[in-house]
N, C-alpha and C. Protein backbone atom coordinates (compact mmCIF):
# COMPACT_ATOMS: atom_id res chain seq x y z
N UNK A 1 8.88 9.15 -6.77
CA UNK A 1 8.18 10.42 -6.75
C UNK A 1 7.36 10.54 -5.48
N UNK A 2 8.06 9.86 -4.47
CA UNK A 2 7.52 10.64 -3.18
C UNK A 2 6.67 11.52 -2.50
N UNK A 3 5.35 11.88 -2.18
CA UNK A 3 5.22 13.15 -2.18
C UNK A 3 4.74 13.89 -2.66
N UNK A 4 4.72 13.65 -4.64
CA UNK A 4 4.23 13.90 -5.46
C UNK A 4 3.20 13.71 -6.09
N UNK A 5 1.98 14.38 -6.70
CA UNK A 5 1.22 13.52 -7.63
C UNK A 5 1.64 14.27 -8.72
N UNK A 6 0.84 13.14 -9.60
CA UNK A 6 0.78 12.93 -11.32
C UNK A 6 -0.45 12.94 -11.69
N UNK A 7 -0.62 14.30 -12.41
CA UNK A 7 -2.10 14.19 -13.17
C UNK A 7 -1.77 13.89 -14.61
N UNK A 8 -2.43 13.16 -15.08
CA UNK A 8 -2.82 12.61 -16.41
C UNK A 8 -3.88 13.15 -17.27
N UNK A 9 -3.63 14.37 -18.37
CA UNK A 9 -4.29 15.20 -19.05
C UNK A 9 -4.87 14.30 -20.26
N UNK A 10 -6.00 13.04 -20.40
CA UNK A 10 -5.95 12.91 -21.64
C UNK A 10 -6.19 13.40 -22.40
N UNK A 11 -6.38 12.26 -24.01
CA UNK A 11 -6.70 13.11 -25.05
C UNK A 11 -7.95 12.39 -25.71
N UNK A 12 -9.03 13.29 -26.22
CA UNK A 12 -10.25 12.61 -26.66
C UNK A 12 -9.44 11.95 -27.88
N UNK A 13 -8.90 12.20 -28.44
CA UNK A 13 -8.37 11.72 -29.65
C UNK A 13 -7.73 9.93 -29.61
N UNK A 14 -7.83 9.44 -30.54
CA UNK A 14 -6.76 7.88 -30.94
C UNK A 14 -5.73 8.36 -30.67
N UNK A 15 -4.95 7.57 -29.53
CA UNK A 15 -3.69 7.33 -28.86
C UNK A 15 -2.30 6.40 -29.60
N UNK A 16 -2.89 5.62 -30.63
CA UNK A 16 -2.68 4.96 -31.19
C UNK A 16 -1.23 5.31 -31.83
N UNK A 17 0.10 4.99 -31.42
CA UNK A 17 1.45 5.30 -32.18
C UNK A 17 2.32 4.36 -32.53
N UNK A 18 3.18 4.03 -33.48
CA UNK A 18 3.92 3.46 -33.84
C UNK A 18 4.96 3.14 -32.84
N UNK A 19 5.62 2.32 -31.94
CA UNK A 19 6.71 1.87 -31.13
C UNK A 19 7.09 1.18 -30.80
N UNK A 20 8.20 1.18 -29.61
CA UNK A 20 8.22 -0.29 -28.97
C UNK A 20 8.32 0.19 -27.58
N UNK A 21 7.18 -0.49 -27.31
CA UNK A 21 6.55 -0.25 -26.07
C UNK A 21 7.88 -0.09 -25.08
N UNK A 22 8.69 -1.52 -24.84
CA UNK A 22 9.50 -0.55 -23.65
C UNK A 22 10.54 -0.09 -23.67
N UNK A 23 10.83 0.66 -24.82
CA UNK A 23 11.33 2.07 -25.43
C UNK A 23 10.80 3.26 -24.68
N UNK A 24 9.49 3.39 -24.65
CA UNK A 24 8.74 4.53 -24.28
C UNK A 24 8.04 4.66 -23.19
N UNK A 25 8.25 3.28 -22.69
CA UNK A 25 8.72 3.36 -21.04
C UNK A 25 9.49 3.32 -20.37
N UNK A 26 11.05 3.25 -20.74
CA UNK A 26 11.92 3.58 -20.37
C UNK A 26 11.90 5.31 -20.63
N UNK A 27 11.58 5.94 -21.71
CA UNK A 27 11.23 7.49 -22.01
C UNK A 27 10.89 8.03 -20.64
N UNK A 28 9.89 7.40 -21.02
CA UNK A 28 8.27 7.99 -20.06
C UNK A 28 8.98 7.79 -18.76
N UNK A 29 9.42 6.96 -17.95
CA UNK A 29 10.25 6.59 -16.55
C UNK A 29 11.03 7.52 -16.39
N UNK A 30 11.75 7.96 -17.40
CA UNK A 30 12.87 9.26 -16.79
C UNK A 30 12.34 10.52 -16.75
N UNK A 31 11.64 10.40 -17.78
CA UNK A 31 11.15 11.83 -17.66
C UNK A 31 10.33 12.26 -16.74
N UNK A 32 9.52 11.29 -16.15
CA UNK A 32 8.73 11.10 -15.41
C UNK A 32 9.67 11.35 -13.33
N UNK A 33 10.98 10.78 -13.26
CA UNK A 33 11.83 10.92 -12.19
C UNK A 33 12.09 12.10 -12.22
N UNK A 34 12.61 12.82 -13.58
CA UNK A 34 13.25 13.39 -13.49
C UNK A 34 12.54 14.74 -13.02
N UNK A 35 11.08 14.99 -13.52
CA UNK A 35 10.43 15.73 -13.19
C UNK A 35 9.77 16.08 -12.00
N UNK A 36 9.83 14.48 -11.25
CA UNK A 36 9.27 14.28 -9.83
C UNK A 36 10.58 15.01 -8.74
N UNK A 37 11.86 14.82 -9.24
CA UNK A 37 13.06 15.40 -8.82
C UNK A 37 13.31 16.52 -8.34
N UNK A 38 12.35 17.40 -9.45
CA UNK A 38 12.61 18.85 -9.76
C UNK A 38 11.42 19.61 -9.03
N UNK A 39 10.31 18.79 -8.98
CA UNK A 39 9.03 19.10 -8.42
C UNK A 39 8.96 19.09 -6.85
N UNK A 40 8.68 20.21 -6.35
CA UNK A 40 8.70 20.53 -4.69
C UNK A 40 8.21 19.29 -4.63
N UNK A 41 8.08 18.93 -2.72
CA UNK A 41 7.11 17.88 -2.15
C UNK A 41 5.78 18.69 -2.36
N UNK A 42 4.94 17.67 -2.42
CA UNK A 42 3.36 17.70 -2.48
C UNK A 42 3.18 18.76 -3.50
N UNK A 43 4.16 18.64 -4.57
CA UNK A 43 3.86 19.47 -5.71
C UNK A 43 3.08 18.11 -7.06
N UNK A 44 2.93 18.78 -7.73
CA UNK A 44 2.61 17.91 -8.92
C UNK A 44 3.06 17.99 -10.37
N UNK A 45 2.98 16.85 -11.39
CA UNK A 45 3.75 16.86 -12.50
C UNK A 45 2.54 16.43 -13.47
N UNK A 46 2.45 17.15 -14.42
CA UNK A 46 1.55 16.39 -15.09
C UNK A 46 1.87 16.28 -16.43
N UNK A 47 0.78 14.78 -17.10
CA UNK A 47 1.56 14.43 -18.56
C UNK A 47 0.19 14.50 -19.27
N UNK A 48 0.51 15.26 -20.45
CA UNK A 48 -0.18 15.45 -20.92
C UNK A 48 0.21 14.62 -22.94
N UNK A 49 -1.25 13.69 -23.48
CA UNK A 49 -1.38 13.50 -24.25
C UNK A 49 -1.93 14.05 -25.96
N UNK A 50 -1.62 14.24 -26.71
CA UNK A 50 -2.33 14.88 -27.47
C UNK A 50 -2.43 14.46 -28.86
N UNK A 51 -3.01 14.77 -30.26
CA UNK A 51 -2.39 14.44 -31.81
C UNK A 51 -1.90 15.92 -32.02
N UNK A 52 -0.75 15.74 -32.51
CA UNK A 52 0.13 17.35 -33.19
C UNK A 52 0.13 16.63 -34.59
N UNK A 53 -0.26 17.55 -35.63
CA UNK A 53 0.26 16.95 -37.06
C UNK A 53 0.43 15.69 -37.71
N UNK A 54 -0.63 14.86 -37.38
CA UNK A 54 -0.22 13.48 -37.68
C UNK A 54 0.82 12.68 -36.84
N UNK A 55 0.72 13.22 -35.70
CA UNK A 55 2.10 12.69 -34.54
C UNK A 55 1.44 12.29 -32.96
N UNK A 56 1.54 11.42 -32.70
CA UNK A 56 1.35 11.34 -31.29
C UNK A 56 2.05 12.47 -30.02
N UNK A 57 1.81 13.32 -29.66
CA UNK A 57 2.86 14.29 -28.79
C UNK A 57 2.32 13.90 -27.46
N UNK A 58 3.47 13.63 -26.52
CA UNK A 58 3.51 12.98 -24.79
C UNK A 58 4.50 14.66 -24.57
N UNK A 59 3.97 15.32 -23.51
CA UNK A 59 4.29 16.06 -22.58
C UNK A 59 4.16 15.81 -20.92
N UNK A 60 5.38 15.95 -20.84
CA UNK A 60 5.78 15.72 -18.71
C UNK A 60 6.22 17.21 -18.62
N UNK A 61 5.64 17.71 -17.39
CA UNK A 61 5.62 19.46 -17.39
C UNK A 61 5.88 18.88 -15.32
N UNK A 62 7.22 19.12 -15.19
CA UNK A 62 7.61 19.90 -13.53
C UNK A 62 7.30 21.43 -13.36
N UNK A 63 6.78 21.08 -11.84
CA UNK A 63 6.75 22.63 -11.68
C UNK A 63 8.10 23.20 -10.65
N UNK A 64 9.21 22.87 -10.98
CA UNK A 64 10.74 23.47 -10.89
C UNK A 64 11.02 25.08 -10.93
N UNK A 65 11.84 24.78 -10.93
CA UNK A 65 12.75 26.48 -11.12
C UNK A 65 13.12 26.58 -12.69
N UNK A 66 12.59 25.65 -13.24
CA UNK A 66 13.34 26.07 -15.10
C UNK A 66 14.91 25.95 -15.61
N UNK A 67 14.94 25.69 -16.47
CA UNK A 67 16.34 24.96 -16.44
C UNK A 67 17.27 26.54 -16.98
N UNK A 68 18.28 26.50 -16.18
CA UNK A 68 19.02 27.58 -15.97
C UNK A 68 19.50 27.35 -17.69
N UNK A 69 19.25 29.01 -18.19
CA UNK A 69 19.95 29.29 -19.49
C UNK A 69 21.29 28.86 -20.16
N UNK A 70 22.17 28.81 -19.32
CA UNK A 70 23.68 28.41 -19.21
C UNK A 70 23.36 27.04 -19.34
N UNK A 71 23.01 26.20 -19.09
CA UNK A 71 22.91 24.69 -19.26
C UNK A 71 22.07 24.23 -20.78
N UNK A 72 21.30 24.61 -20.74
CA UNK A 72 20.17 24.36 -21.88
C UNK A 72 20.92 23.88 -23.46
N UNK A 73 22.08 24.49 -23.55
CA UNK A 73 22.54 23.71 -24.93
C UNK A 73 23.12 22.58 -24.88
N UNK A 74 23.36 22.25 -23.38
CA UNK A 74 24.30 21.17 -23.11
C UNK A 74 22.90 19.51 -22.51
N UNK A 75 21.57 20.39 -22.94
CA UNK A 75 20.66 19.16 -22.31
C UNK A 75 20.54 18.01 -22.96
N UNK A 76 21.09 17.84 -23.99
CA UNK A 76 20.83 16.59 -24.89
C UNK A 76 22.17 16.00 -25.27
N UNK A 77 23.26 16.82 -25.14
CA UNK A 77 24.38 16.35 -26.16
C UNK A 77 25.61 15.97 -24.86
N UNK A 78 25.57 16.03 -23.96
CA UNK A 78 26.61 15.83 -22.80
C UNK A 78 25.98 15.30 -21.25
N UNK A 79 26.63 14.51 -20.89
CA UNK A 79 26.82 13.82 -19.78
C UNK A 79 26.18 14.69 -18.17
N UNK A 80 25.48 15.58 -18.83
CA UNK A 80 25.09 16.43 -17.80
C UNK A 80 24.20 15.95 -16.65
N UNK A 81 24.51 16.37 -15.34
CA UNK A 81 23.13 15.75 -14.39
C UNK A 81 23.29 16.99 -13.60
N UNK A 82 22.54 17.39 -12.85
CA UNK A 82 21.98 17.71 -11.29
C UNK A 82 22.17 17.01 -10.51
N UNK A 83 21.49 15.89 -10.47
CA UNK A 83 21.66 15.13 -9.23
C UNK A 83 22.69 14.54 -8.63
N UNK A 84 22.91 14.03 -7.44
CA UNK A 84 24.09 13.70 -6.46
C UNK A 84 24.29 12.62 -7.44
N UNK A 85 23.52 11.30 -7.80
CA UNK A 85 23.42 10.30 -7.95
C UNK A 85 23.23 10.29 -9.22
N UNK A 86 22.77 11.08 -10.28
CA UNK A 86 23.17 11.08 -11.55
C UNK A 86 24.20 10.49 -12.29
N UNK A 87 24.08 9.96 -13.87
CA UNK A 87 24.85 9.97 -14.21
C UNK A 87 25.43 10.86 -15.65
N UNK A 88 24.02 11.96 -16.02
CA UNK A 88 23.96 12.30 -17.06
C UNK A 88 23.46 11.70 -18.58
N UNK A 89 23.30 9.80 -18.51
CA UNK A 89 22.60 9.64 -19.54
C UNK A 89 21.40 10.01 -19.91
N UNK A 90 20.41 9.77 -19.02
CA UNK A 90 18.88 9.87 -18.92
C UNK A 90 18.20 10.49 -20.35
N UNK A 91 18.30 11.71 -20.23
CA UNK A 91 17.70 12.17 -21.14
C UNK A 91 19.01 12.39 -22.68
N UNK A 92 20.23 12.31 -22.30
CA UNK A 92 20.69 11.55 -23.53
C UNK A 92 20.39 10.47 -24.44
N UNK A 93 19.88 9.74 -23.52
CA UNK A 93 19.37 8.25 -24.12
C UNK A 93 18.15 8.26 -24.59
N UNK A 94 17.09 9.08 -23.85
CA UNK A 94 15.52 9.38 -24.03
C UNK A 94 16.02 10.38 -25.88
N UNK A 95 16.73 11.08 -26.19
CA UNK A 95 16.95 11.46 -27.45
C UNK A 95 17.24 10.72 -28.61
N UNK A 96 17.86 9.59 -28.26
CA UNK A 96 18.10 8.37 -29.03
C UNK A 96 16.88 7.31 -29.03
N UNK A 97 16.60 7.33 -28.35
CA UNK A 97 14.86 6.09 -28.01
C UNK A 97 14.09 7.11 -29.32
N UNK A 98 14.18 8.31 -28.96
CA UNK A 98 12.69 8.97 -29.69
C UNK A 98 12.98 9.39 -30.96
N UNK A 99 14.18 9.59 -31.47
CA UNK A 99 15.23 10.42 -32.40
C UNK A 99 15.35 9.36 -33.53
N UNK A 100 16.18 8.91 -32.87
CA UNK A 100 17.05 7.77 -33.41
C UNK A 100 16.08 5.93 -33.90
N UNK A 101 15.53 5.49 -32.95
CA UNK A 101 14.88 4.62 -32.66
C UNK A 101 13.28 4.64 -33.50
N UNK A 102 12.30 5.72 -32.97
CA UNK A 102 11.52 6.01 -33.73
C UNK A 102 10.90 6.91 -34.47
N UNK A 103 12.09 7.80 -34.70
CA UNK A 103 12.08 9.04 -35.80
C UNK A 103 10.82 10.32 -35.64
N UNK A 104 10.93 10.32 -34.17
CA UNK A 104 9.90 11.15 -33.67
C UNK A 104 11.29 12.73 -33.32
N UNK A 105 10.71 13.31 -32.19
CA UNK A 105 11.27 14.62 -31.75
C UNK A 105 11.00 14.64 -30.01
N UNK A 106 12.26 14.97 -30.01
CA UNK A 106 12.22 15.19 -28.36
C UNK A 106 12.81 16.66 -27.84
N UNK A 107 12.20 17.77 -27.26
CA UNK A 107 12.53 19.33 -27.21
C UNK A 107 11.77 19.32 -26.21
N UNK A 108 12.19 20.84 -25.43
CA UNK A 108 11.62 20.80 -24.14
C UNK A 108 11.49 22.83 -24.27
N UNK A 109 10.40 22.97 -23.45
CA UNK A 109 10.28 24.72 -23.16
C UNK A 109 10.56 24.72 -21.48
N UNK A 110 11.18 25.69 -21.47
CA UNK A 110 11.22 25.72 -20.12
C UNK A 110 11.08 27.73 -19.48
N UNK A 111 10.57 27.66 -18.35
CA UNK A 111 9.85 29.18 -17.97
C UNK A 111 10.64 29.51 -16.51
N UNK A 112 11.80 30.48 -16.40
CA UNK A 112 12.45 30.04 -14.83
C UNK A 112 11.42 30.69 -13.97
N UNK A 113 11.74 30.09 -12.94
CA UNK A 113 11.00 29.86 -11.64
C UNK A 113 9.65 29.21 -11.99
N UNK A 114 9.00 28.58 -12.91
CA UNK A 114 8.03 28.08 -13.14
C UNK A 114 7.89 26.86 -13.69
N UNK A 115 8.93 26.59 -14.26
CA UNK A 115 9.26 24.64 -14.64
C UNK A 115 9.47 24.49 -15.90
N UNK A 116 9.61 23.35 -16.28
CA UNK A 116 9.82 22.62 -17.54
C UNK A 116 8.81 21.74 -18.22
N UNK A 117 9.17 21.76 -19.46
CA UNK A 117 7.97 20.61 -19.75
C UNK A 117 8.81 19.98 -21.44
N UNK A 118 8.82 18.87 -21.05
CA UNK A 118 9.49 18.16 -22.32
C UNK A 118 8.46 17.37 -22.77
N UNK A 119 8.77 17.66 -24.48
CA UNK A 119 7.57 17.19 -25.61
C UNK A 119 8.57 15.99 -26.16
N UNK A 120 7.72 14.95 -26.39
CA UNK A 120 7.99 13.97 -27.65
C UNK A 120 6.91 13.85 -28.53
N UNK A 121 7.34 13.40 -29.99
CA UNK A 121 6.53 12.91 -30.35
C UNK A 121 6.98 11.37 -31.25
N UNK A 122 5.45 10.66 -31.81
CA UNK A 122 5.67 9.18 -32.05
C UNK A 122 4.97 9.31 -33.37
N UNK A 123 5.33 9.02 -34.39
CA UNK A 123 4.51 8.70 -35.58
C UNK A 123 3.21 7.72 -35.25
N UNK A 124 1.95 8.03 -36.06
CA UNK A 124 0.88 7.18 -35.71
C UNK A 124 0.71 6.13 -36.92
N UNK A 125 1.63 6.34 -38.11
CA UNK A 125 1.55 5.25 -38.98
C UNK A 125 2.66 4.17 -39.25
């Protein structure tokens, strides 16, 4: 992430979630590239912590162009990339870590010309 900073929004709240740690740093790492990717130079990405409903919720928000409408059903379920050097797992796999692994939720909003921001969340019990 070159270029980039990363602001870190905490949360007054217990952080405290159920996981395995480098599960959700492998998460946190892509989402984290992937956003630095999408994010002009000397732009910034920020992650924001919070409690939703008895859930730990981690948000990474690029400030990108927004993920083109035509793609968006295909962001979780196919081999899809952008990049030269891609291979399309990334955030396939980040759905299985959070989904699959620790029965949380992984969804993303996205605003064109203004960016993306993908939510997880982690059970806290």
């Amino acid at each position: 992430m070159k270029g980039k900073d990363v602001k870190i929004n905490p949360s007054r709240d217990s952080l405290k979630a159920v996981c395995y740690p480098l599960d959700i740093q492998r998460v946190l790492q892509n989402l984290l590239i992937n956003a630095g990717y999408l994010t002009a130079t000397d732009g910034m990405v920020e992650v924001g912590v919070s409690r939703n409903n008895g859930f730990l919720q981690v948000s990474v928000t690029d400030k990108g162009a927004g993920i083109p409408e035509e793609i968006q059903n295909y962001l979780f379920k196919d081999t899809l990339t952008t990049k030269k050097d891609g291979n399309g797992l990334g955030l396939l796999s980040c759905k299985g870590i959070i989904e699959e692994n620790h029965q949380g939720k992984l969804w993303f909003e996205t605003k064109p010309g203004k960016g993306t921001t993908l939510h997880f969340t982690l059970s806290t019990q």
